[in-house]
C-alpha atoms as a PDB file:
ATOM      1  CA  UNK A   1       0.000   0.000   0.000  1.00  0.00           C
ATOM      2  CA  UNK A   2       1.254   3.721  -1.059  1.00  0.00           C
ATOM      3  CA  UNK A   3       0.787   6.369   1.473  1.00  0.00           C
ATOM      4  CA  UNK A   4       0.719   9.730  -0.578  1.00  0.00           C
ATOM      5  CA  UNK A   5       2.803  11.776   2.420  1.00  0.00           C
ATOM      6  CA  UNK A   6       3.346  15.026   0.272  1.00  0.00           C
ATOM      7  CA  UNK A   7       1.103  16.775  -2.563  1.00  0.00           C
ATOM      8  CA  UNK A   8       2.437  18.219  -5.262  1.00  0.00           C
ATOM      9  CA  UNK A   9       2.003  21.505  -4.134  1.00  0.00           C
ATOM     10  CA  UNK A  10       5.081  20.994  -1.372  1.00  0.00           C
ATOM     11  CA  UNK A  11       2.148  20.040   1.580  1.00  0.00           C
ATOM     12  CA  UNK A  12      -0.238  17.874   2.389  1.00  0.00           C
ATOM     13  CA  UNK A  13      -2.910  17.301   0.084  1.00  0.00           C
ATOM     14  CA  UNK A  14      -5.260  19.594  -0.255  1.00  0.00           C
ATOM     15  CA  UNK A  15      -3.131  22.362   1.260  1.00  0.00           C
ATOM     16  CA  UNK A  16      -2.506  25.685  -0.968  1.00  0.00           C
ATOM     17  CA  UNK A  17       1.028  26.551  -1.749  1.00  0.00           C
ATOM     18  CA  UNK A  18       2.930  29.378   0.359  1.00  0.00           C
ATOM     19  CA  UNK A  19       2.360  33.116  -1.505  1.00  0.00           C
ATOM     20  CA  UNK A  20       5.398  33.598  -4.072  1.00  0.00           C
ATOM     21  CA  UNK A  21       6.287  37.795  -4.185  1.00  0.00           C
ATOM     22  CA  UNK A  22       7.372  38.267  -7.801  1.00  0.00           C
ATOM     23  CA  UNK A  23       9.796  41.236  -6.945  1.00  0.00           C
ATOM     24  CA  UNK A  24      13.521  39.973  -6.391  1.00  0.00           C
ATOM     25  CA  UNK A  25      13.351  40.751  -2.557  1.00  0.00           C
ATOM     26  CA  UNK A  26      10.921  37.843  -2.563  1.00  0.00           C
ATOM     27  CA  UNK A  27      13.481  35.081  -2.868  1.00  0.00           C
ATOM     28  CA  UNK A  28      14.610  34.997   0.010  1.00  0.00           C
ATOM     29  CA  UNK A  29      11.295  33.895   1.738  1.00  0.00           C
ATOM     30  CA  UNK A  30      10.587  31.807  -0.803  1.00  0.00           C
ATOM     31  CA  UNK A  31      14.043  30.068  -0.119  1.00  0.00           C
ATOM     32  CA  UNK A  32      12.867  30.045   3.735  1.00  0.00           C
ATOM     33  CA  UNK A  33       9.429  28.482   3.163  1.00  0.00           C
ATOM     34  CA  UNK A  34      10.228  25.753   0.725  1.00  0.00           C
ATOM     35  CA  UNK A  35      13.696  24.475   1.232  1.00  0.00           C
ATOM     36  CA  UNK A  36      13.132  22.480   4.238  1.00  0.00           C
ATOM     37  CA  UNK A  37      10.206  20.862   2.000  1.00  0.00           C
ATOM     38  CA  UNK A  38      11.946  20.068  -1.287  1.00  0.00           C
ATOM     39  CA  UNK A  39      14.593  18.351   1.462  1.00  0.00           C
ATOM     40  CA  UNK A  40      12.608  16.129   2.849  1.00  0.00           C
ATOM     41  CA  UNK A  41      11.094  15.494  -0.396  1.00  0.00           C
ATOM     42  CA  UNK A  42      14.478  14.786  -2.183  1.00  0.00           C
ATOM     43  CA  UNK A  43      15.784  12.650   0.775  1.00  0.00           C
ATOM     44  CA  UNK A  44      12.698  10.448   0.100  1.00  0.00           C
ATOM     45  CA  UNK A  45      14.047  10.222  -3.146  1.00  0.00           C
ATOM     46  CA  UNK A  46      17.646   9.968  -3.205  1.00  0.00           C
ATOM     47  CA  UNK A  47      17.939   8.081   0.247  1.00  0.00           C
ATOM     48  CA  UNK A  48      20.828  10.609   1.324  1.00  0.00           C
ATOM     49  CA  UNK A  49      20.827  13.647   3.216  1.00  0.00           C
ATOM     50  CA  UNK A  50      23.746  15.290   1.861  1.00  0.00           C
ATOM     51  CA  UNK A  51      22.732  14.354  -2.335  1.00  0.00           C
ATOM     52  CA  UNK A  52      19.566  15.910  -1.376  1.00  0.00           C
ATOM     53  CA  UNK A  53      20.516  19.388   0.135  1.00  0.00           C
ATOM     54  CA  UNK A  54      23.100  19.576  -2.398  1.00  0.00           C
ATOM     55  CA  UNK A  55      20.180  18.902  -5.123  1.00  0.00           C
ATOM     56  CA  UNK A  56      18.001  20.997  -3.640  1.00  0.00           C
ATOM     57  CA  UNK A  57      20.613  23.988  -3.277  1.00  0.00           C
ATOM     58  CA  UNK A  58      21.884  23.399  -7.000  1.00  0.00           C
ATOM     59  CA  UNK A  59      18.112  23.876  -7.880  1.00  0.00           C
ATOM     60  CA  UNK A  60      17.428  27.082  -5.784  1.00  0.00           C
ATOM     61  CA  UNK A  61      20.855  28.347  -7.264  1.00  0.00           C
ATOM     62  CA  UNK A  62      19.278  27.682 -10.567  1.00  0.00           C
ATOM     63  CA  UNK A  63      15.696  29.707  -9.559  1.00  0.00           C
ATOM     64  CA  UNK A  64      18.059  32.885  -8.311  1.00  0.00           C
ATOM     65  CA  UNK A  65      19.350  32.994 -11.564  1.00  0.00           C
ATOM     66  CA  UNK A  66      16.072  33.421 -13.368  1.00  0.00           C
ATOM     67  CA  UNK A  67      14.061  34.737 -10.479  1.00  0.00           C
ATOM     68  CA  UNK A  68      12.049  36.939 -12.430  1.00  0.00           C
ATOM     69  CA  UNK A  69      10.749  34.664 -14.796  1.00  0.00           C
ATOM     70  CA  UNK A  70      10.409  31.551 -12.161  1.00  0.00           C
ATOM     71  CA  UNK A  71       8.607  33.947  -9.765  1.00  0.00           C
ATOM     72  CA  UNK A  72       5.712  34.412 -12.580  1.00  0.00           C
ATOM     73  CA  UNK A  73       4.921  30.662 -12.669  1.00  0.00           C
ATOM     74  CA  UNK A  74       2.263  29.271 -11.581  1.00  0.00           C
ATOM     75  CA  UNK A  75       4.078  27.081  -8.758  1.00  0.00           C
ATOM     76  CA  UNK A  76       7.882  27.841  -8.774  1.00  0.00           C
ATOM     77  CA  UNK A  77       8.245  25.365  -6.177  1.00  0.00           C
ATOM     78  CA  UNK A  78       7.451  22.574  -8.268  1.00  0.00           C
ATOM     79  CA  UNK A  79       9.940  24.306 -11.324  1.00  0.00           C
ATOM     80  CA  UNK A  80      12.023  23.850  -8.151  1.00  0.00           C
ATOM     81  CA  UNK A  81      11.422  20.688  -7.421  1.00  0.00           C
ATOM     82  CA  UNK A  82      11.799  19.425 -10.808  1.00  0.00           C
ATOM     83  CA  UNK A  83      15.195  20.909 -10.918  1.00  0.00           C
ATOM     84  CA  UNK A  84      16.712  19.134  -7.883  1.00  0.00           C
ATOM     85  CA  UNK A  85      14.822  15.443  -9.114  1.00  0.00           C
ATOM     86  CA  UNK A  86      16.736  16.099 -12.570  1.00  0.00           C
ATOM     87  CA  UNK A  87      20.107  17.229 -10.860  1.00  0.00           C
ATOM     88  CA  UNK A  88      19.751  13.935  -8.891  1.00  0.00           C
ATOM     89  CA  UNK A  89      19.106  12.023 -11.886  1.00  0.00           C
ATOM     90  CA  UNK A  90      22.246  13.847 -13.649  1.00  0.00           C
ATOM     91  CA  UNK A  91      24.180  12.964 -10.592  1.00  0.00           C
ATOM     92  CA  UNK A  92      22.867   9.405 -10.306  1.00  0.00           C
ATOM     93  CA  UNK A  93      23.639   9.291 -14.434  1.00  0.00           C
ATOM     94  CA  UNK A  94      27.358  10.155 -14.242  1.00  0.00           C
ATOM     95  CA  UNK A  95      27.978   7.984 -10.973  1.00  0.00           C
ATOM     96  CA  UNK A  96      26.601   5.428 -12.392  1.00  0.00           C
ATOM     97  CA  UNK A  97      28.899   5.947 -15.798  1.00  0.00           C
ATOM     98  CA  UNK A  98      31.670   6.269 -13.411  1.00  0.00           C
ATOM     99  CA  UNK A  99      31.636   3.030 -12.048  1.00  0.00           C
ATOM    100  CA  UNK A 100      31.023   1.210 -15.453  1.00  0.00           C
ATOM    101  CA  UNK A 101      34.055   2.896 -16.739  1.00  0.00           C
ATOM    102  CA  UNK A 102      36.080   1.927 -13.327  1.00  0.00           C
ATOM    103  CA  UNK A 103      34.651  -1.551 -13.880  1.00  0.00           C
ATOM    104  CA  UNK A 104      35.832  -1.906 -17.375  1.00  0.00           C
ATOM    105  CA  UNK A 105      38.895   0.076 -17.411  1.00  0.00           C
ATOM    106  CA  UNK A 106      40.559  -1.003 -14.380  1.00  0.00           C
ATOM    107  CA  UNK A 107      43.681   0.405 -14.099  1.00  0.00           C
ATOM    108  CA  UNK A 108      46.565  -1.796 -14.255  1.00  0.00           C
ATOM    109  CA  UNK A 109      49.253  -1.803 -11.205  1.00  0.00           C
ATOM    110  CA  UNK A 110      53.105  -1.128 -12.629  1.00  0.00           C
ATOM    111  CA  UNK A 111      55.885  -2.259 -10.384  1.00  0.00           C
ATOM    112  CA  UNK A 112      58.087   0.532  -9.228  1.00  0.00           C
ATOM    113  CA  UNK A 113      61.417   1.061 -10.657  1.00  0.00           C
ATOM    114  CA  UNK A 114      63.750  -1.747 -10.334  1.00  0.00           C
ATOM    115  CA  UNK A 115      67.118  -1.049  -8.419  1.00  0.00           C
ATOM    116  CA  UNK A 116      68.848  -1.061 -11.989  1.00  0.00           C
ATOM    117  CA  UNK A 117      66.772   1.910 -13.340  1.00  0.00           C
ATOM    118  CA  UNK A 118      66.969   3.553 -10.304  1.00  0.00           C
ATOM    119  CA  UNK A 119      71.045   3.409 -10.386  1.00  0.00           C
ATOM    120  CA  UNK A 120      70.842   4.674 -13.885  1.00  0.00           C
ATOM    121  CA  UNK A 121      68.692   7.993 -12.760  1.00  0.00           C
ATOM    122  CA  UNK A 122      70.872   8.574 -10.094  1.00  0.00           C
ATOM    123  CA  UNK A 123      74.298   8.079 -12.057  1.00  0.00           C
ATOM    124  CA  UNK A 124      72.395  10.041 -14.986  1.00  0.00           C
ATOM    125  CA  UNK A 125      71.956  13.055 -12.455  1.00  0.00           C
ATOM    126  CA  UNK A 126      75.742  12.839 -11.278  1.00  0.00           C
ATOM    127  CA  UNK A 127      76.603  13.839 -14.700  1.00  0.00           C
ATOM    128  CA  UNK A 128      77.438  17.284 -16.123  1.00  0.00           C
ATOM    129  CA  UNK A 129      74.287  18.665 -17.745  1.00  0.00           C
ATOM    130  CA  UNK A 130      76.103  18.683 -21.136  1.00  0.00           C
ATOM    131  CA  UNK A 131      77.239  14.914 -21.173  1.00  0.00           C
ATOM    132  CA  UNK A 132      73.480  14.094 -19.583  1.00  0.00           C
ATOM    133  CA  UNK A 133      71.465  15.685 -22.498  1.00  0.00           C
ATOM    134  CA  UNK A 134      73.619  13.605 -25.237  1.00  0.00           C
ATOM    135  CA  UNK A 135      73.494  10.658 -23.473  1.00  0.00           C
ATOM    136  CA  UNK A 136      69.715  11.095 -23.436  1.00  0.00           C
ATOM    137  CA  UNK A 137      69.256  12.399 -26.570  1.00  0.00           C
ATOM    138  CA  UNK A 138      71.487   9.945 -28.506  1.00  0.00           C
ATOM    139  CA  UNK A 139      70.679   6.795 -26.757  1.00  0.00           C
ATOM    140  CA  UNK A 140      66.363   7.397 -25.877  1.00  0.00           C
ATOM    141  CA  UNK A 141      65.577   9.949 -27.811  1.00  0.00           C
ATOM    142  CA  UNK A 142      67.722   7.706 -31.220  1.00  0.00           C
ATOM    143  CA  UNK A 143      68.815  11.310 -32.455  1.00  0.00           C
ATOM    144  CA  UNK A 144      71.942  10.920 -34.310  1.00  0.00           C
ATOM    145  CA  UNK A 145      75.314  12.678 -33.643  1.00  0.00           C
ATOM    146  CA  UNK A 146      75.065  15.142 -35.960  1.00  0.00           C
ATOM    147  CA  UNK A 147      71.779  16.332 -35.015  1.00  0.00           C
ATOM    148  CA  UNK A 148      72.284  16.401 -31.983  1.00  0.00           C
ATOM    149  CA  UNK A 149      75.267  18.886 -32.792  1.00  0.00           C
ATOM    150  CA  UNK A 150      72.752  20.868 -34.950  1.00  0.00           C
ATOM    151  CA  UNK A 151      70.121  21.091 -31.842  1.00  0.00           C
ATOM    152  CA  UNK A 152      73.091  22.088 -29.057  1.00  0.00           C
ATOM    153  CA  UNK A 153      74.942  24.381 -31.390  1.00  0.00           C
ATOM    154  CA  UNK A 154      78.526  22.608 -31.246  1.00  0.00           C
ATOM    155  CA  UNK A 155      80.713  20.444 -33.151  1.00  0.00           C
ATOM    156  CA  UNK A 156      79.837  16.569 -33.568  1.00  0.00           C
ATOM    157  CA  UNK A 157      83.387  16.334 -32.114  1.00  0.00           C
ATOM    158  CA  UNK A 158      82.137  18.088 -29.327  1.00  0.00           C
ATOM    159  CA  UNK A 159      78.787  16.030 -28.870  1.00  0.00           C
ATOM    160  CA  UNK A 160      81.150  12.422 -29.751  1.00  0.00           C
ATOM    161  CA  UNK A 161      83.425  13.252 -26.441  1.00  0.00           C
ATOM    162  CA  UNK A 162      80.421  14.508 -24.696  1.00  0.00           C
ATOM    163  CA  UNK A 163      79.072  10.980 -25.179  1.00  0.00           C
ATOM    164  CA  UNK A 164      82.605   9.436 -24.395  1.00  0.00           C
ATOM    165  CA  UNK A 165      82.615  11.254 -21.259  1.00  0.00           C
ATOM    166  CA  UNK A 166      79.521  10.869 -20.112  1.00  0.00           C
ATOM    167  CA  UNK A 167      79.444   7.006 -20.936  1.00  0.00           C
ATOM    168  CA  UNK A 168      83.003   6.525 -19.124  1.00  0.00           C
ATOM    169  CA  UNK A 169      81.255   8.166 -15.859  1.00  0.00           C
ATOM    170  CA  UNK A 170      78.369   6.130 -16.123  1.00  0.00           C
ATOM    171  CA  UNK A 171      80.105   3.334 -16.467  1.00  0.00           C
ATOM    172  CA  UNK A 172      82.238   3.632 -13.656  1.00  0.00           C
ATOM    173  CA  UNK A 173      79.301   4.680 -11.286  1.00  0.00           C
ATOM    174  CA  UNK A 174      77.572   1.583 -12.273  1.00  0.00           C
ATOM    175  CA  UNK A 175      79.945  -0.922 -11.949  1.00  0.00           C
ATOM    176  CA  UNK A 176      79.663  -3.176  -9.044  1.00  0.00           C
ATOM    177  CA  UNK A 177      83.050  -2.565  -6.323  1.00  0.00           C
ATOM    178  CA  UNK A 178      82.878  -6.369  -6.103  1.00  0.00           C
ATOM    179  CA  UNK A 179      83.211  -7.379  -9.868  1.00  0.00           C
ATOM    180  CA  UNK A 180      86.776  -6.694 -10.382  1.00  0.00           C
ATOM    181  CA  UNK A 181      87.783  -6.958 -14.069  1.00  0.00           C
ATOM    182  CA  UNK A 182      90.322  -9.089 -15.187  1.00  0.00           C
ATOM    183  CA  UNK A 183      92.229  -8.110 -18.477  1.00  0.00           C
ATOM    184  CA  UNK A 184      93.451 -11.943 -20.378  1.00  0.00           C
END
């Protein structure tokens, strides 16, 4: 069995609807006499307090903008009212898109850096900035010498010891102390 709790007109049934002043001073008691209403109303309807005010409020926010030409209906609360069930709806729309997207595009989990990478960052910040950018630009970026000459304004001479340099350091930062290298 349906009880009917709440007419359309914001009361109970049979009850008028509070006066509406259609100068812009009247808002404010308009705001007084019906939020509390449209409230309840949306809480029956969303099942949370919070979703509700914040409905409701979006939908008064909504009326103050067009005041004037809300004020002239017939029953702004229910223009009112109909705002805050669609904002609900829109809300309820994009949550609910929201969590079919998070369903279906999980995201996947990528493992850290692995002590090797991070010993090449950290040996790749020990070098000078000049030997750092070749290094980078010749062996990720696959530029060759002489554009990479071009792009830094200097000789390839000066970009091949760059390299030299810069691979020598590396190379000696990221040699394990407890290899030792034996020459045959």
């Amino acid at each position: 069995m349906m009880v009917r709790l709440l007419g359309p007109d914001l009361g109970p049934p049979g009850q008028a609807p509070p006066p509406v002043p259609t100068d812009g001073s009247g808002f404010d008691e308009f705001y007084a006499a019906n939020f509390h209403q449209l409230t309840l109303q949306l809480y029956a309807y969303t099942a949370d307090v919070g979703q509700a005010q914040d409905a409701v409020q979006e939908a008064f926010s909504r009326a103050w903008a067009r005041w004037s030409r809300v004020a002239s209906y017939d029953n702004p609360a229910a223009w009112v009212r109909r705002v805050a069930l669609n904002v609900a709806k829109s809300r309820w729309r994009r949550l609910r898109a929201a969590r079919a997207h998070a369903h279906f595009h999980r995201e996947q989990v990528v493992e850290g850096p692995g002590p090797d990478r991070v010993a090449l960052a950290r040996a790749l910040a020990d070098l000078p900035e000049t030997h750092r950018r070749a290094i980078v630009l010749f062996h990720v970026a696959d530029m060759p010498v002489d554009e990479i000459a071009k792009q830094e304004g200097v000789s390839s001479g000066t970009v091949k010891s760059w390299l030299h340099r810069g691979r020598k350091t590396l190379a000696a930062a990221l040699t394990d102390p407890g290899t030792e290298r034996t020459d045959a």
